[in-house]
C-alpha atoms as a PDB file:
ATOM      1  CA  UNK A   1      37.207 109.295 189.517  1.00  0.00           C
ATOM      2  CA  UNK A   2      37.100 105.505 189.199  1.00  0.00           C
ATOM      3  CA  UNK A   3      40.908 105.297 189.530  1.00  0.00           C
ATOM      4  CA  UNK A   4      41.286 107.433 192.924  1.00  0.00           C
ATOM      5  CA  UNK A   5      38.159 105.138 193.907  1.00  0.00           C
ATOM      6  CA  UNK A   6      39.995 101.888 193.468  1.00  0.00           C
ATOM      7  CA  UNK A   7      43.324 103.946 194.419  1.00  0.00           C
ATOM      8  CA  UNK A   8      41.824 104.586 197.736  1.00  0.00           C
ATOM      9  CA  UNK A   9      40.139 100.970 198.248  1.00  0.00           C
ATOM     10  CA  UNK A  10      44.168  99.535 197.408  1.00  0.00           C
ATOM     11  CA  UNK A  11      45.400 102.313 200.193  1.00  0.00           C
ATOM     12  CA  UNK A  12      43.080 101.499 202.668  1.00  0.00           C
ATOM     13  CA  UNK A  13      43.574  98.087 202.851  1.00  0.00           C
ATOM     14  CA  UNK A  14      47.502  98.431 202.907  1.00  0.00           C
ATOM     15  CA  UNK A  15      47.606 101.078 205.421  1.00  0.00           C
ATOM     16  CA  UNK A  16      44.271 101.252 207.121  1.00  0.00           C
ATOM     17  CA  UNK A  17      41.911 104.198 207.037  1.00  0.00           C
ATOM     18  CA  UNK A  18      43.733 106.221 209.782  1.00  0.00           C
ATOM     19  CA  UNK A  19      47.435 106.022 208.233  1.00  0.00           C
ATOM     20  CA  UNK A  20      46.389 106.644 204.726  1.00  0.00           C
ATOM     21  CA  UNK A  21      46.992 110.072 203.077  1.00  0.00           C
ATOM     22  CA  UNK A  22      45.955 112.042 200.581  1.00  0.00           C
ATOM     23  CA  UNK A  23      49.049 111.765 198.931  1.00  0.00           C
ATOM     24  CA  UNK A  24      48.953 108.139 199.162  1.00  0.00           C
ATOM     25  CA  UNK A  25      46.069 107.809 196.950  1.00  0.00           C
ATOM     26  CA  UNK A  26      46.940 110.187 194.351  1.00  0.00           C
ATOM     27  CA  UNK A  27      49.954 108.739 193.981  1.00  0.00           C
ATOM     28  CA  UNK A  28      48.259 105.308 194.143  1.00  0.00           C
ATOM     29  CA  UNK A  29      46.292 106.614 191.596  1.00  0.00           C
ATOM     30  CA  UNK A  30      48.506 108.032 189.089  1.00  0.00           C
ATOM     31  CA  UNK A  31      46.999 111.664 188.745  1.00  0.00           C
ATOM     32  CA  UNK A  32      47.312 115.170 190.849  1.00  0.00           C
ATOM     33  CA  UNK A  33      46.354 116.391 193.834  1.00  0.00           C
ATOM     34  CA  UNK A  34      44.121 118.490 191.870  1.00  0.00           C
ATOM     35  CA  UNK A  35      42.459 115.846 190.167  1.00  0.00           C
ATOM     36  CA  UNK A  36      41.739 114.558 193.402  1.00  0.00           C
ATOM     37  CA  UNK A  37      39.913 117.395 195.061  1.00  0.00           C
ATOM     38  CA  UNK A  38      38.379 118.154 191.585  1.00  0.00           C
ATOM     39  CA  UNK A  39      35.672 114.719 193.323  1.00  0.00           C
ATOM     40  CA  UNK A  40      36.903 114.696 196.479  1.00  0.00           C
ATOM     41  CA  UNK A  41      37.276 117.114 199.151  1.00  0.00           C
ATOM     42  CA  UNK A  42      39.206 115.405 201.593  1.00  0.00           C
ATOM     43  CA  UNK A  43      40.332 111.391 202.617  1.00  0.00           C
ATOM     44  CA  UNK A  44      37.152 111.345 204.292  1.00  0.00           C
ATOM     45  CA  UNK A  45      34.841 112.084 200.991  1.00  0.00           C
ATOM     46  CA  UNK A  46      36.588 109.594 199.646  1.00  0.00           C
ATOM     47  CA  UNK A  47      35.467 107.116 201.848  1.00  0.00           C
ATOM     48  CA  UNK A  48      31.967 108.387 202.050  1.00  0.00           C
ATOM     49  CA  UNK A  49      31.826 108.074 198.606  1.00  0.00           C
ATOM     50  CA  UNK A  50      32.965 104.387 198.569  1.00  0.00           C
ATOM     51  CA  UNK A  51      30.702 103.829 201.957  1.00  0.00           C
ATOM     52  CA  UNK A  52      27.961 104.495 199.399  1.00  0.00           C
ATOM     53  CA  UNK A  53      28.128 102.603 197.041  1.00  0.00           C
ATOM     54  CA  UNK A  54      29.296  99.942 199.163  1.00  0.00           C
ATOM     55  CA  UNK A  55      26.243  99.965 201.130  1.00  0.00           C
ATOM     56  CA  UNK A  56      23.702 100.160 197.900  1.00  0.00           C
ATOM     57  CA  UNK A  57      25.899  96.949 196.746  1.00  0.00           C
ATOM     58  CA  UNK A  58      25.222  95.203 200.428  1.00  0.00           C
ATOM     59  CA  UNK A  59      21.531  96.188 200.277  1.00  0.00           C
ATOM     60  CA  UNK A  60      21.297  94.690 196.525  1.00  0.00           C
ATOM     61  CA  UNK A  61      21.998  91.700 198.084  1.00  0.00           C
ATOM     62  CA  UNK A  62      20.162  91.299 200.902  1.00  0.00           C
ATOM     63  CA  UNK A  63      17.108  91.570 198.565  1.00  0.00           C
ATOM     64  CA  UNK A  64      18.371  88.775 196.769  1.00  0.00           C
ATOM     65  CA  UNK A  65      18.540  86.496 199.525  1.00  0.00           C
ATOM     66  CA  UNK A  66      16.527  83.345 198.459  1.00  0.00           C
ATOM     67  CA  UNK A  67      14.766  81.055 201.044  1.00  0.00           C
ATOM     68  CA  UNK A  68      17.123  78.892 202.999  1.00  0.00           C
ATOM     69  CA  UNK A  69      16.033  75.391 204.351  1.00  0.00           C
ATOM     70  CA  UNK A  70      17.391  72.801 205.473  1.00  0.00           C
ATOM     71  CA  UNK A  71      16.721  71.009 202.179  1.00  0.00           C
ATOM     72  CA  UNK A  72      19.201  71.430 199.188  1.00  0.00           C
ATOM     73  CA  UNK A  73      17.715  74.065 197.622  1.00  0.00           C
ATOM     74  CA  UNK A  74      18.151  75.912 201.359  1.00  0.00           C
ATOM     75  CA  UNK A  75      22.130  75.346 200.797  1.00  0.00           C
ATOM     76  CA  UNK A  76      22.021  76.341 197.418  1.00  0.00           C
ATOM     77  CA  UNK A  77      19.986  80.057 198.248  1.00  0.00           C
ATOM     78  CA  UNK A  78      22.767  80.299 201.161  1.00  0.00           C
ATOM     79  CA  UNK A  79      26.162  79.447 199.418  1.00  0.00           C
ATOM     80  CA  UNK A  80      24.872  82.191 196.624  1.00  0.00           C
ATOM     81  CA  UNK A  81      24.549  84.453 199.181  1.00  0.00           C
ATOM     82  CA  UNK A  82      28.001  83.647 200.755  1.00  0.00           C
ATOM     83  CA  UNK A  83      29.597  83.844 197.624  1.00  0.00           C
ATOM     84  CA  UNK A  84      28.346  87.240 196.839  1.00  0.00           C
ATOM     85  CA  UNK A  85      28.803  88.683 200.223  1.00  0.00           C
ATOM     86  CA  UNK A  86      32.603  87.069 199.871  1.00  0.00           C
ATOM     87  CA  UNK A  87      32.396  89.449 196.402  1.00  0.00           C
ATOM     88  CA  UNK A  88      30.956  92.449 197.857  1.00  0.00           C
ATOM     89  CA  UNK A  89      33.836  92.156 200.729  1.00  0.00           C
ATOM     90  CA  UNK A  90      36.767  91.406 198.398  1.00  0.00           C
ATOM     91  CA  UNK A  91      35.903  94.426 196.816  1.00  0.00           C
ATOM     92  CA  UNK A  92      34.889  97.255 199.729  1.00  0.00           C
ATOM     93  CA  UNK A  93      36.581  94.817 202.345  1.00  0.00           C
ATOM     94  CA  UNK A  94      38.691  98.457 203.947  1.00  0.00           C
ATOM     95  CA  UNK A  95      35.022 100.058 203.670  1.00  0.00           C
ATOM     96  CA  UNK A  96      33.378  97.171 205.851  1.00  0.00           C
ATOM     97  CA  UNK A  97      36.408  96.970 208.210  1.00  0.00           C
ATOM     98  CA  UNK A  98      36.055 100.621 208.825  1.00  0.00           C
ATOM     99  CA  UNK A  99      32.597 100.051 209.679  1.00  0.00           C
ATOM    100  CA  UNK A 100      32.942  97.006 211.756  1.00  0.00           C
ATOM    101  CA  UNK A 101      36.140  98.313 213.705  1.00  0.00           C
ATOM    102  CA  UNK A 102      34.598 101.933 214.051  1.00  0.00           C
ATOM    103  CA  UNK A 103      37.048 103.855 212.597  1.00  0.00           C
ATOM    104  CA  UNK A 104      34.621 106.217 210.996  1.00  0.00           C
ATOM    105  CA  UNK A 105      34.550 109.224 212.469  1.00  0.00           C
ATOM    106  CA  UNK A 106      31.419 110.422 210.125  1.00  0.00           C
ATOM    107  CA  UNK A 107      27.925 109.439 211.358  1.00  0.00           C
ATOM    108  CA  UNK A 108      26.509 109.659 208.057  1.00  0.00           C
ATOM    109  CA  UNK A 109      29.058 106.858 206.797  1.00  0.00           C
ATOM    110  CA  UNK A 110      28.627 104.796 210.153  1.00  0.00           C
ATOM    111  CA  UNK A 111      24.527 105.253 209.656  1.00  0.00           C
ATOM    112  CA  UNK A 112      25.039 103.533 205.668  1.00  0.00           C
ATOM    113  CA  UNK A 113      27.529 100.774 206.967  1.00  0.00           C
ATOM    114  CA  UNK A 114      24.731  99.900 209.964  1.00  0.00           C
ATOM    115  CA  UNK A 115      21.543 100.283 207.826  1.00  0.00           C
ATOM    116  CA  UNK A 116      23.215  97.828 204.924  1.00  0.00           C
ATOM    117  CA  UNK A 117      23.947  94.814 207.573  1.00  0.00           C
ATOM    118  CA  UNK A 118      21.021  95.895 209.243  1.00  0.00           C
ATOM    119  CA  UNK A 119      19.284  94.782 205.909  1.00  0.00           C
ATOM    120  CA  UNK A 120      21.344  90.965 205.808  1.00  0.00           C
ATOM    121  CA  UNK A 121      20.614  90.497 209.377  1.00  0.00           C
ATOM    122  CA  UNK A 122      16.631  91.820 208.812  1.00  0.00           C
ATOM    123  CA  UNK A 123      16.587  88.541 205.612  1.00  0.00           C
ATOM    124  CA  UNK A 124      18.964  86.035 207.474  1.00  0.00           C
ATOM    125  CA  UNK A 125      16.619  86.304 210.838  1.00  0.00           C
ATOM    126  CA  UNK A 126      13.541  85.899 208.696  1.00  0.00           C
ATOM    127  CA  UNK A 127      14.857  82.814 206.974  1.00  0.00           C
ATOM    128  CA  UNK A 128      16.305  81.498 210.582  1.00  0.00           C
ATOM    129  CA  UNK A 129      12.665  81.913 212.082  1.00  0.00           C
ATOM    130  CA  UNK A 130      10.879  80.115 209.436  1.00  0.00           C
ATOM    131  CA  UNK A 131      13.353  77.238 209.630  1.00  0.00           C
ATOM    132  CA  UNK A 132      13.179  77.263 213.177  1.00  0.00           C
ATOM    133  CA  UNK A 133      16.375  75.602 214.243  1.00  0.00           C
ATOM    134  CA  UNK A 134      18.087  77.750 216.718  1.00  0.00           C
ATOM    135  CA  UNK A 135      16.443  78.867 219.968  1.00  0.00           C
ATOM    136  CA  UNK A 136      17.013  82.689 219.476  1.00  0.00           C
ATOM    137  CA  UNK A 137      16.968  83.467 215.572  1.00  0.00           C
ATOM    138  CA  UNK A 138      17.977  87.412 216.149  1.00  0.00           C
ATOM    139  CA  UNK A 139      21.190  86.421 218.277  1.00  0.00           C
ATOM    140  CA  UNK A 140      21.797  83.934 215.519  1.00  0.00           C
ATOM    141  CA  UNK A 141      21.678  86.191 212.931  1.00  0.00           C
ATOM    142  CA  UNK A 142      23.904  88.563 214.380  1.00  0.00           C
ATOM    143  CA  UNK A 143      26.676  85.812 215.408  1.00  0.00           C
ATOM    144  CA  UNK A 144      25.843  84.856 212.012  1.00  0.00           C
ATOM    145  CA  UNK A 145      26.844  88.095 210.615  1.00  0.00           C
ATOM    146  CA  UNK A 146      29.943  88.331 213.072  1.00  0.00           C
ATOM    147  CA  UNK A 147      31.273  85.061 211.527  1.00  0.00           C
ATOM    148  CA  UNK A 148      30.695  86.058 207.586  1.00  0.00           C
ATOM    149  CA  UNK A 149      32.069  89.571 208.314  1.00  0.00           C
ATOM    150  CA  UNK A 150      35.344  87.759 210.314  1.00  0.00           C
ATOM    151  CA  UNK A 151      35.742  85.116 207.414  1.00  0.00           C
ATOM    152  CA  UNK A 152      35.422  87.557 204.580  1.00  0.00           C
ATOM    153  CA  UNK A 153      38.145  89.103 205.828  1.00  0.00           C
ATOM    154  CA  UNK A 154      40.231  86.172 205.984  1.00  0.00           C
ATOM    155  CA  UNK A 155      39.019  85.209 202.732  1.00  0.00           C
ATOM    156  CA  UNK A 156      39.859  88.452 201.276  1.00  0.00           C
ATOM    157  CA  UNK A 157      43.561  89.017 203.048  1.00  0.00           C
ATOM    158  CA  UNK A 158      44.742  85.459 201.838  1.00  0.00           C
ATOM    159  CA  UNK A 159      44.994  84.007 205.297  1.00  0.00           C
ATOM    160  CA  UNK A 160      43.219  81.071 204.186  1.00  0.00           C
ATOM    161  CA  UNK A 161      44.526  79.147 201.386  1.00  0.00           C
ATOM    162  CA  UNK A 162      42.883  76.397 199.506  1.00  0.00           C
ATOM    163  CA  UNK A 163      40.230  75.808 196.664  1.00  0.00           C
ATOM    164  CA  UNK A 164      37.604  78.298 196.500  1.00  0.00           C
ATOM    165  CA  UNK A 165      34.944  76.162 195.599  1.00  0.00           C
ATOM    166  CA  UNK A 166      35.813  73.933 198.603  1.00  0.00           C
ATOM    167  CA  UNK A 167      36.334  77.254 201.097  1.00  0.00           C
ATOM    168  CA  UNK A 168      33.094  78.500 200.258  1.00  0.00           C
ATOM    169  CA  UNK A 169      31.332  75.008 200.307  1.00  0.00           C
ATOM    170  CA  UNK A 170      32.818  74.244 203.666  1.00  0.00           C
ATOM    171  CA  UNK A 171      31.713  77.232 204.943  1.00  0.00           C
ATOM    172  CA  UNK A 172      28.182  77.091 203.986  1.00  0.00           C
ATOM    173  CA  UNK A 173      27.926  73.324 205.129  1.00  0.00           C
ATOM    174  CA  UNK A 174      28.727  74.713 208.579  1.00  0.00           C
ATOM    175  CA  UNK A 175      26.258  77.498 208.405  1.00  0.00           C
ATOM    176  CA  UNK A 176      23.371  75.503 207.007  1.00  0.00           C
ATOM    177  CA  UNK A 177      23.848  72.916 209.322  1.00  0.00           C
ATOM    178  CA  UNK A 178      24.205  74.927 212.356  1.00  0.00           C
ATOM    179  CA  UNK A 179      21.844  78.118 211.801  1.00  0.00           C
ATOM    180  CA  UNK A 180      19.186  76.281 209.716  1.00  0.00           C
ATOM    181  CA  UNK A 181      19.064  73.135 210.563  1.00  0.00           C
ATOM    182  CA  UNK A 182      20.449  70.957 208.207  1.00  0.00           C
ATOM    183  CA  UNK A 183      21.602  66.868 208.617  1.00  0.00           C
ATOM    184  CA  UNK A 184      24.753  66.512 208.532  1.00  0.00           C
ATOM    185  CA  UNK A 185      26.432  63.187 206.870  1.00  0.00           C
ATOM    186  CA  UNK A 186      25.249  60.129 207.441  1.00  0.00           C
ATOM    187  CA  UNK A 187      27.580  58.403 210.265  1.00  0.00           C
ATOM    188  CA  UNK A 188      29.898  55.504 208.690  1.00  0.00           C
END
């Protein structure tokens, strides 16, 4: 089952949910059609299944969201979080894209992808309000969540070379300084 999983995630993000067949991931996979429909009863299962587990992984970590300041313990709570998201999407990154470009046809798979951001957004507006450094913490949190999503992916497809160390630190600079308030360096 774990191969046609990861079979499936590989298929997905080479062909996209739409073009990708059956046939694609068994073959992906290594096994037979009937292995496949011995877990799976169609391309759409399949995806359900990995929707699932995707979204328990996304909800995992928006409980582990630690408070973000502007102070260096704030950066440190929100590049953890980046980096994990950045894991989570590496991973299910055809999953979230599915979600995000609504190419789901199942409301039951569209209900998991919404409920798990729902969850980020629910932590990263909470943190954003107690900080109190943009004017309208909800729209912030979902342009915040528009921007990880859209970088992930970038992140994840190899458009964007360089350390990843540095990536991730640059991109949590700009986020901590501009959704939570943050200094930025001292002038020269």
């Amino acid at each position: 089952m774990q191969r046609l999983l990861d079979a499936g995630l590989a298929v997905f993000a080479e062909r996209g949910y739409h073009a990708t067949r059956v046939d694609d991931v068994v073959r992906v996979a290594r096994t037979s059609h009937g292995t496949f429909y011995l877990y799976f009863a169609n391309k759409e299962d399949l995806l359900r299944a990995l929707a699932v587990d995707c979204a328990a992984r996304l909800e995992t970590l928006s409980g582990a969201i630690g408070p973000i300041d502007a102070g260096p313990a704030g950066f440190g709570a929100l590049r953890a979080f980046l980096a994990d998201f950045l894991a989570v999407y590496e991973r299910y990154g055809p999953v979230i894209r599915a979600w995000m470009e609504g190419q789901v046809g199942d409301p039951e798979v569209d209900r998991l992808g919404l409920h798990a951001f729902a969850a980020i957004r629910s932590v990263l507006t909470d943190r954003m309000r107690t900080v109190g450094a943009v004017a309208d913490d909800e729209v912030a949190a979902t342009a915040l969540m528009a921007m990880i999503e859209r970088f992930s992916y970038v992140v994840a497809s190899q458009r964007l070379a360089g350390d990843d160390d540095v990536v991730l630190d640059t991109v949590a600079q700009i986020v901590h300084r501009g959704f939570f308030g943050a200094p930025g360096p001292t002038p020269a």
